[in-house]
Protein backbone atom coordinates (compact mmCIF):
# COMPACT_ATOMS: atom_id res chain seq x y z
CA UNK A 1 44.38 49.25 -153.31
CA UNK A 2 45.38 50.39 -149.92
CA UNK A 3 46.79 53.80 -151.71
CA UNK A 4 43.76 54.37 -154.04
CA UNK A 5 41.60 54.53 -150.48
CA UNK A 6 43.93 56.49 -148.67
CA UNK A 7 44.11 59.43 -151.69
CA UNK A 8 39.95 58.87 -151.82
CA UNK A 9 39.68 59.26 -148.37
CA UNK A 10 42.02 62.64 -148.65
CA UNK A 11 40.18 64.06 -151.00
CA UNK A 12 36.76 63.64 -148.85
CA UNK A 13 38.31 65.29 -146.30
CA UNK A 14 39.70 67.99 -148.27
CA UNK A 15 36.54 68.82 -150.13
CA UNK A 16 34.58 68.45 -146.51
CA UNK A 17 37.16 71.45 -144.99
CA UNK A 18 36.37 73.39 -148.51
CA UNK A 19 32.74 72.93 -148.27
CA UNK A 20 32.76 73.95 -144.31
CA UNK A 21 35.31 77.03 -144.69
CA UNK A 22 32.48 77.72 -147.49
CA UNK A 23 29.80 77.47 -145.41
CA UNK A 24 30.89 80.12 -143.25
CA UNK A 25 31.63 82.37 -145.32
CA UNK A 26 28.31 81.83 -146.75
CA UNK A 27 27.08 82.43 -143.39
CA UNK A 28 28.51 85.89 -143.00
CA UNK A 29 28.30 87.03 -146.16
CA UNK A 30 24.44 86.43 -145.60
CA UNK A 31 24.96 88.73 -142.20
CA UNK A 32 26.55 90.92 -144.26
CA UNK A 33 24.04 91.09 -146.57
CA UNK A 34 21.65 91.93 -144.25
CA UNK A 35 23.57 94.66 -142.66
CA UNK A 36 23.78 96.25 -146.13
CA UNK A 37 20.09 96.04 -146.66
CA UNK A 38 18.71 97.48 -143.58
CA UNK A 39 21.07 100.41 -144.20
CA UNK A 40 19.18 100.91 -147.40
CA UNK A 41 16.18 100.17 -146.35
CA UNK A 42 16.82 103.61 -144.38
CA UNK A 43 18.39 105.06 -146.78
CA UNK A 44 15.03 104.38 -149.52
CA UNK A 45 13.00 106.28 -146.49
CA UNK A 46 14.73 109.17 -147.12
CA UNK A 47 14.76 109.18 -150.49
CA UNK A 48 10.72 109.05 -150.31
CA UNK A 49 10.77 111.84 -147.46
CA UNK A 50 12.83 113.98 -150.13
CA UNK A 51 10.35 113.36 -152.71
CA UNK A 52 7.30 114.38 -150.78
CA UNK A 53 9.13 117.52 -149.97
CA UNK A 54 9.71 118.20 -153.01
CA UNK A 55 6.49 118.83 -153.88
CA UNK A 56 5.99 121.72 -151.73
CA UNK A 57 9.28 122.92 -151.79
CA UNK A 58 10.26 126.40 -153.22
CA UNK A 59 12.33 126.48 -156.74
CA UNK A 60 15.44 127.03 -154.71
CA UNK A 61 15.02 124.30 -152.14
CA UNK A 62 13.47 122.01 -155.05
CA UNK A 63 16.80 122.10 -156.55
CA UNK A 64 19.00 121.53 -153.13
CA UNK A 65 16.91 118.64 -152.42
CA UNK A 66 16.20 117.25 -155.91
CA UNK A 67 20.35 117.47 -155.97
CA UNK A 68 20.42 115.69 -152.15
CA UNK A 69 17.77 112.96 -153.90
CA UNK A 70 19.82 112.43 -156.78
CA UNK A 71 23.11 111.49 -154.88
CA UNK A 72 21.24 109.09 -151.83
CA UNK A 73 19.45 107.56 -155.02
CA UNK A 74 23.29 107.03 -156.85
CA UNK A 75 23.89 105.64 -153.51
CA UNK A 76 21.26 103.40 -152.78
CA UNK A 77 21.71 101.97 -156.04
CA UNK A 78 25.07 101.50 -155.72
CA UNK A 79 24.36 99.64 -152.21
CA UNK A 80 22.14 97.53 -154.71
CA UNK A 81 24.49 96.51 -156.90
CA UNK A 82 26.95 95.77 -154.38
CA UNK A 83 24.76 93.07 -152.53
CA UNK A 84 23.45 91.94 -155.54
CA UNK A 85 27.36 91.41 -156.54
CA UNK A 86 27.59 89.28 -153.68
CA UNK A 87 24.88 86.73 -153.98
């Protein structure tokens, strides 16, 4: 009996240390998370600045920042995915 409580008594501790270590890294990658999205967040203001411009832009300039828009939207989206991976 003595042995079936010590193992039991193991295991809560082992799955205690699991669930803290977890907790953590919850924790950060929550922080990270966040880092992530306010990057974006700046990122999505430019994107909108570009497209306003773009409406008054010449043909030549359209095309250098409709190019420019295209990539920061590839990488916005890709910032997307990548938190969304996480969660």
């Amino acid at each position: 009996m003595g042995d079936i409580k010590s193992r039991i008594n193991e295991l809560v501790n082992d799955i205690k240390q699991e669930r803290d270590e977890l907790r953590v890294k919850l924790h950060l990658a929550k922080l990270e998370a966040s880092d992530e999205w306010q990057k974006l967040e700046a990122k999505v203001e430019k994107l909108e600045d570009k497209a306003r411009t773009l409406g008054s832009a010449t043909a030549e300039a359209a095309h250098d920042i409709g190019a420019a828009a295209k990539l920061l939207g590839e990488e916005i989206r890709n910032g997307f995915t990548t938190i969304a991976k996480r969660l």
